[in-house]
C-alpha atoms as a PDB file:
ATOM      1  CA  UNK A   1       0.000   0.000   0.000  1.00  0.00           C
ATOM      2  CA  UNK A   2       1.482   3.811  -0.847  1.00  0.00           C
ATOM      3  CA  UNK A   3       0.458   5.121   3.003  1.00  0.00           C
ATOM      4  CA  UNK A   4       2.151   5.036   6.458  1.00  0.00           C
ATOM      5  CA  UNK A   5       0.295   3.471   9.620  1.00  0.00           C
ATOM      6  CA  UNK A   6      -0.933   7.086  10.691  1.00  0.00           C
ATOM      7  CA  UNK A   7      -2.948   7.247   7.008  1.00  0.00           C
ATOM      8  CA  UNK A   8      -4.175   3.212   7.352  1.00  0.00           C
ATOM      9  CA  UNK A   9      -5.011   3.764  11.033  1.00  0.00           C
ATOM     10  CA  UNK A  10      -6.889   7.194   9.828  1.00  0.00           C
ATOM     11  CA  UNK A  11      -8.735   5.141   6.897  1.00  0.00           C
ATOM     12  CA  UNK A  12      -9.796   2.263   9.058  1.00  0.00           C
ATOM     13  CA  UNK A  13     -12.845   3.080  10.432  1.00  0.00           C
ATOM     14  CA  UNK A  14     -14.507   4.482   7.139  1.00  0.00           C
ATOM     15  CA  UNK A  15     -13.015   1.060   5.530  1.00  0.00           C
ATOM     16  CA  UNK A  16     -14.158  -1.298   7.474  1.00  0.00           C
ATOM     17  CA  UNK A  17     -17.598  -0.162   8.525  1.00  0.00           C
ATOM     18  CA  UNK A  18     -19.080  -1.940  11.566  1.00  0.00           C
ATOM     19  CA  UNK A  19     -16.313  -4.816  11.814  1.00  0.00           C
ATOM     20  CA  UNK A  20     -13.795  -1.585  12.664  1.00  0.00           C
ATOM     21  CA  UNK A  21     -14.598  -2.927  16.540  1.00  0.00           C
ATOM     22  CA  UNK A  22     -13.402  -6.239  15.687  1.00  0.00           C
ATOM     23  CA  UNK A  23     -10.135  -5.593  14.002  1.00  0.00           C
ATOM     24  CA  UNK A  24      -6.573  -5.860  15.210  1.00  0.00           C
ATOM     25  CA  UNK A  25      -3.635  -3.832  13.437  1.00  0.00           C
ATOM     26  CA  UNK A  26      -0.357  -4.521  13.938  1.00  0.00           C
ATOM     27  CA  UNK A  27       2.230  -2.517  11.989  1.00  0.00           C
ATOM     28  CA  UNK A  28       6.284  -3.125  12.553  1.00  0.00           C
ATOM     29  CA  UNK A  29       5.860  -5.484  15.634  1.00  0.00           C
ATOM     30  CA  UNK A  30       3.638  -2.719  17.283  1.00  0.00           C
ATOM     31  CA  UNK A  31      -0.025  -3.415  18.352  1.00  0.00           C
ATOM     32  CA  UNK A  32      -1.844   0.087  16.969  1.00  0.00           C
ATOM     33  CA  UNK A  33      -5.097  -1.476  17.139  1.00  0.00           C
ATOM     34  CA  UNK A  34      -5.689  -4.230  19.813  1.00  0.00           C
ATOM     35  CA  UNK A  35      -9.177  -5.576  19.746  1.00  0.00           C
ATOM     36  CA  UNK A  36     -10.254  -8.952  22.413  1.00  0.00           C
ATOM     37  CA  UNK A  37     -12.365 -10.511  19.789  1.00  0.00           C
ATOM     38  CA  UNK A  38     -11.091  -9.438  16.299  1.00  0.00           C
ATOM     39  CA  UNK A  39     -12.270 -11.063  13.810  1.00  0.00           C
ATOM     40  CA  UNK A  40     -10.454  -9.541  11.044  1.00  0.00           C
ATOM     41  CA  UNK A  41      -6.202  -9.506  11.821  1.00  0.00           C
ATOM     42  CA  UNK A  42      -3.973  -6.954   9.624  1.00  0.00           C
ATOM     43  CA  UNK A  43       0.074  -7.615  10.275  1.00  0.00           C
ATOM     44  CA  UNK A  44       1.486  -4.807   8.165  1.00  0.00           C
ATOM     45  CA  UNK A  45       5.740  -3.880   7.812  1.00  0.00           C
ATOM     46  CA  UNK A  46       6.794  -0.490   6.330  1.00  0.00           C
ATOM     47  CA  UNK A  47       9.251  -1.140   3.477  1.00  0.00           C
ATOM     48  CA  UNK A  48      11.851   1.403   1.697  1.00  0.00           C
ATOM     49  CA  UNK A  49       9.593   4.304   0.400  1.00  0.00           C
ATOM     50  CA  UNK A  50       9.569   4.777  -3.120  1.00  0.00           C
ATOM     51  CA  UNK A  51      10.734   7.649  -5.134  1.00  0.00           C
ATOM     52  CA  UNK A  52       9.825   9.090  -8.171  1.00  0.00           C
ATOM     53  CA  UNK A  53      12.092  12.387  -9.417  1.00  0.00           C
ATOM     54  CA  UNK A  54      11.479  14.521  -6.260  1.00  0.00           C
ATOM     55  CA  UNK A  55       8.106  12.545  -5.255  1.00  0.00           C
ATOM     56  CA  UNK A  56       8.631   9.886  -2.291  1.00  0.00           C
ATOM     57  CA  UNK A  57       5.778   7.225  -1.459  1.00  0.00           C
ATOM     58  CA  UNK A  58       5.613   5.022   1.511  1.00  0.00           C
ATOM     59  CA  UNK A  59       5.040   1.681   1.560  1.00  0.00           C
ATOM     60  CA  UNK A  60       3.179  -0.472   3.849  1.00  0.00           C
ATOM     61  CA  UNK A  61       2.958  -4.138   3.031  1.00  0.00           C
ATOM     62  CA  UNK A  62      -0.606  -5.723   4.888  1.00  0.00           C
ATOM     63  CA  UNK A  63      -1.683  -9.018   5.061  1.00  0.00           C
ATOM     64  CA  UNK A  64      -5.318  -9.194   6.698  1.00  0.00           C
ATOM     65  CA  UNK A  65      -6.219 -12.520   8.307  1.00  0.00           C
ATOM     66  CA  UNK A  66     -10.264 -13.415   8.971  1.00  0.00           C
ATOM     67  CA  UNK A  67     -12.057 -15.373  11.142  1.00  0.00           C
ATOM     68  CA  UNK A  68     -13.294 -18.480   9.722  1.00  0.00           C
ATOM     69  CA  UNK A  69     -16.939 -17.342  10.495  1.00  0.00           C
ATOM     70  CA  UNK A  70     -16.959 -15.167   7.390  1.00  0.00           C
ATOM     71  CA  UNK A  71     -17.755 -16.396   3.701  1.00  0.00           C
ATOM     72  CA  UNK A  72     -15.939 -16.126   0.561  1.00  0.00           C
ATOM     73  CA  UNK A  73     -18.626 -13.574  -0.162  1.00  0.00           C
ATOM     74  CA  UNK A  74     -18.289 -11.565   3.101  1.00  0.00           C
ATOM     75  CA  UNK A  75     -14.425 -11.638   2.863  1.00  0.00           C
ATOM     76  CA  UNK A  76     -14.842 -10.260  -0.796  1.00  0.00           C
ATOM     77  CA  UNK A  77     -17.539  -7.894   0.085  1.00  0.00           C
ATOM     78  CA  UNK A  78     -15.014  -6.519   3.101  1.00  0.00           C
ATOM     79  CA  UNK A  79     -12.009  -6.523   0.777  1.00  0.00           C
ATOM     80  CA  UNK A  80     -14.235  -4.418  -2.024  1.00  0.00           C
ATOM     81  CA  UNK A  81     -15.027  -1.850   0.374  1.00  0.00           C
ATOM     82  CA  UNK A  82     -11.355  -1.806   2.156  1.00  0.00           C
ATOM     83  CA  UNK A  83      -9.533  -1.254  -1.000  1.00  0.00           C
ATOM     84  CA  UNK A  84     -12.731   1.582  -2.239  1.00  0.00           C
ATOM     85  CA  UNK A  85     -11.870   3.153   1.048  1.00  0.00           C
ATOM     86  CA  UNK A  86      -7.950   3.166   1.105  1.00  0.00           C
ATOM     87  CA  UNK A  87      -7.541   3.366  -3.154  1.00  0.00           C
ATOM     88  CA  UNK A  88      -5.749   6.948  -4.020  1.00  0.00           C
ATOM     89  CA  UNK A  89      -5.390   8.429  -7.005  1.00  0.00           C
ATOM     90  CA  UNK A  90      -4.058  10.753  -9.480  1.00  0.00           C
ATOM     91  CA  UNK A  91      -4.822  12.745 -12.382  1.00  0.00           C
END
């Protein structure tokens, strides 16, 4: 992803709706987001930043982990809205 943990952490909420309660982050070996009963479990590592001529662009690799209790459908559902919420654009 092209954002540091402050952007994800500020996008989560909008991104993940009502499961935002039951979601752990953990970015760099650091718990930013510790839930009891999280059902959904992101594990995320900053990498070298890209540049681009005088343009730099962080990167944050994410995995996201979920509960067996969801479907294929509710996982794809989650992960439509997730990547709606933290896509970013040009033009």
């Amino acid at each position: 992803m092209g954002c540091t943990p402050e952007d994800l952490m500020r996008w989560l909420p909008e991104a993940l709706g009502d499961l935002y309660p039951q979601t752990s982050l953990m970015v760099d070996d650091q718990k930013l987001l510790a839930r009891e009963s999280a059902r959904i479990l992101m594990q995320g590592a900053t990498l070298k930043s890209r540049n681009i001529a005088l343009l730099r662009i962080p990167v944050l690799e994410l995995g996201i982990t979920f509960d067996a209790s969801f479907s294929a459908e509710q996982i794809e559902s989650i992960l439509d809205r997730f990547d709606l919420y933290t896509r970013r654009g040009g033009g």
